[in-house]
Protein backbone atom coordinates (compact mmCIF):
# COMPACT_ATOMS: atom_id res chain seq x y z
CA UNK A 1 0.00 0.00 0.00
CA UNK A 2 2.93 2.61 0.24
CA UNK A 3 5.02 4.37 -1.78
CA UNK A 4 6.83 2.71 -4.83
CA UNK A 5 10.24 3.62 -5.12
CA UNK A 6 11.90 3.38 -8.92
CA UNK A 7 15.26 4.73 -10.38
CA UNK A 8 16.69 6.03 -13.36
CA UNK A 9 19.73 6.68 -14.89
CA UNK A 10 20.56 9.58 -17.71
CA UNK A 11 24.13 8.04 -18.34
CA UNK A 12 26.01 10.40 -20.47
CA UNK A 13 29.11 9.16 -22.36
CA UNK A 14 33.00 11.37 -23.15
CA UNK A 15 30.65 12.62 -26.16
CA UNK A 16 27.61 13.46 -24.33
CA UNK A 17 25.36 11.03 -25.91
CA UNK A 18 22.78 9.37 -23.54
CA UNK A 19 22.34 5.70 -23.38
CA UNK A 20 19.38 4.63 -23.65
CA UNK A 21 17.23 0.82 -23.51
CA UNK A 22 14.69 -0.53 -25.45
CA UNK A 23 12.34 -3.05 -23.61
CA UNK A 24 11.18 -6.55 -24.85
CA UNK A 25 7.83 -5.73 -23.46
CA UNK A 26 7.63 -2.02 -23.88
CA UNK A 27 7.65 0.05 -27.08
CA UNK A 28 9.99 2.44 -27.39
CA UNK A 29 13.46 3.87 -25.81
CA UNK A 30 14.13 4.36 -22.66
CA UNK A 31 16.23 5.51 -19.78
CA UNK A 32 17.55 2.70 -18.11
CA UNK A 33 16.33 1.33 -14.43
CA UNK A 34 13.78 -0.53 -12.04
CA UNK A 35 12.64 -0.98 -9.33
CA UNK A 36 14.08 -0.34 -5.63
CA UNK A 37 14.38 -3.82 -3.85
CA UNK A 38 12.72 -3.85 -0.24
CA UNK A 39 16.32 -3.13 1.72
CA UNK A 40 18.13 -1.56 -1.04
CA UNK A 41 19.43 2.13 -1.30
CA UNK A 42 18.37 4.06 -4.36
CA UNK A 43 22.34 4.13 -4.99
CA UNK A 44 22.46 0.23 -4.75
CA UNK A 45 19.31 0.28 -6.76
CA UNK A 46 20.67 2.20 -9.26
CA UNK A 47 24.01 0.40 -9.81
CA UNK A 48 22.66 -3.00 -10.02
CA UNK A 49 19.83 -1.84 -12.52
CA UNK A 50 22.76 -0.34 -15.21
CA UNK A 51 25.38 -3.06 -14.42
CA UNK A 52 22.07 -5.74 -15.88
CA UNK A 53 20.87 -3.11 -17.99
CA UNK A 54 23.52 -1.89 -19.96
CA UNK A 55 26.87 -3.74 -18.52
CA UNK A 56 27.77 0.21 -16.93
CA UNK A 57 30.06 0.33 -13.51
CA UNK A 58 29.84 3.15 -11.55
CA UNK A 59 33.12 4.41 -10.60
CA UNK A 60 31.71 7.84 -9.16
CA UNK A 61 28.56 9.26 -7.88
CA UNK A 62 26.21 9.97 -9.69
CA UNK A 63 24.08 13.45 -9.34
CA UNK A 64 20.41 13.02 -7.92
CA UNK A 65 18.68 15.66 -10.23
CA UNK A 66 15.23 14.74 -9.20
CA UNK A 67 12.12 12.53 -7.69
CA UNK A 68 9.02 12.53 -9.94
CA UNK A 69 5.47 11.33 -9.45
CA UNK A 70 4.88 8.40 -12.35
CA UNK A 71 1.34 8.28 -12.33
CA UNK A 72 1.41 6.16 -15.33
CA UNK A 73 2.16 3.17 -13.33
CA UNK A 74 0.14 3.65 -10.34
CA UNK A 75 -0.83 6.26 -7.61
CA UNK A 76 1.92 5.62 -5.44
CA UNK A 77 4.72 5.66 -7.71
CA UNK A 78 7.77 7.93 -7.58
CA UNK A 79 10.81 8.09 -9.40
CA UNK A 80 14.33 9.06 -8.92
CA UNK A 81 16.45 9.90 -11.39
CA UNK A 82 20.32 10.34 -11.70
CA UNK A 83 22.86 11.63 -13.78
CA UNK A 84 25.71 9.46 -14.47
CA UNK A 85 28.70 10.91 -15.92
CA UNK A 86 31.45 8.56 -13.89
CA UNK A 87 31.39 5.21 -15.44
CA UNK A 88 33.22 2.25 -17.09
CA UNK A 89 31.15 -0.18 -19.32
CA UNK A 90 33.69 -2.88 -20.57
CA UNK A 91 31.84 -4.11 -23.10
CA UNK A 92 28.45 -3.79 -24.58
CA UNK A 93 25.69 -5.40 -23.02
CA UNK A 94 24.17 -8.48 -24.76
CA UNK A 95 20.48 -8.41 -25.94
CA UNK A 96 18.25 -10.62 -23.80
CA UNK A 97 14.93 -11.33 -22.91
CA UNK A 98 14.40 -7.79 -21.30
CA UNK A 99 16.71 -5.92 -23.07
CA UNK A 100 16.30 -5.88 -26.82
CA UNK A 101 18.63 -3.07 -27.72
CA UNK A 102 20.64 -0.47 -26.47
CA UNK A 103 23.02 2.41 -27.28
CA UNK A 104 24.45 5.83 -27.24
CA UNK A 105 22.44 8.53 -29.14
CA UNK A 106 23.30 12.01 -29.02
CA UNK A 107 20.74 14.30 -27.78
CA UNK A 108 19.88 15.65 -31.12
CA UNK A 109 19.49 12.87 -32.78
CA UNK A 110 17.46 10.05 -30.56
CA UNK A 111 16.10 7.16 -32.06
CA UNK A 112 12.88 7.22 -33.34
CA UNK A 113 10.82 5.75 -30.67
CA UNK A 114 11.96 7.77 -27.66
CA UNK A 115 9.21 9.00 -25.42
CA UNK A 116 7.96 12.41 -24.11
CA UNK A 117 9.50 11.82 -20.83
CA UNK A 118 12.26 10.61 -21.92
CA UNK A 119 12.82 13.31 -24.07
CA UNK A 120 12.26 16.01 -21.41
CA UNK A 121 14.30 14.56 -18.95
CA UNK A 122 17.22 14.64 -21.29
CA UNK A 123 16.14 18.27 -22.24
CA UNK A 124 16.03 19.32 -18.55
CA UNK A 125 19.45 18.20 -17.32
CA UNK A 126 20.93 19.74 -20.58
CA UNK A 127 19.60 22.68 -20.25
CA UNK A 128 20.01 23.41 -16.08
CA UNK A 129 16.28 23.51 -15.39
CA UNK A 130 14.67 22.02 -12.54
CA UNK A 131 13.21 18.42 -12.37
CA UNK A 132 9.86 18.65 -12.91
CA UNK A 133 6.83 17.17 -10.04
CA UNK A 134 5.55 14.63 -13.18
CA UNK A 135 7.47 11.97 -15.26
């Protein structure tokens, strides 16, 4: 009954493209994360959703830059989202069940497919405006 916890990462590479996920059983592109395990941090959360997601170690901390309300999954459902600019990925991830594609797009050129939110998440963080209260 409480609060759902989810996380995010906008992992931008040397070149300042974004990488970004495509879902086996969601359309479109898409910021990788998950879910927050019961007894989990949002950090830990975070880490273990881009090391299965996209193969991509942390090696610094990441930047909170905001928690949204998702009310497209449920009434309860928040979101945290983090900018990653400190990692190592040693190799590209393999596609998989959950994870049908992947890659680095630069911001002015994102796959076709990308949603609204994604969009203006990418658009807020690159242009120093605030998170906004709505995914």
């Amino acid at each position: 009954r409480g609060l759902t916890l989810g996380v995010r990462g906008l992992v931008f590479d040397a070149q300042g493209r974004v990488f970004l996920i495509k879902h086996s059983y969601v359309a479109g592109w898409h910021l990788p994360g998950g879910g927050v395990e019961p007894g989990e941090t949002l950090l830990t959360a975070l880490g273990r959703e881009l090391r299965e997601e996209g193969n991509i170690e942390l090696i610094g901390a990441p930047a909170l830059h905001g928690v949204y309300f998702n009310r497209r999954s449920s009434r309860r459902d928040h979101v945290a989202l983090y900018v990653v600019r400190a990692f190592r990925q040693s190799a590209p991830p393999q596609p998989n069940s959950e994870i049908i594609a992947h890659g680095f797009f630069a911001p002015a050129s994102l796959p076709e497919g990308t949603g609204n939110a994604t969009r203006a998440r990418i658009a807020e963080v690159l242009e120093n405006r605030p998170a906004a209260e709505i995914w």
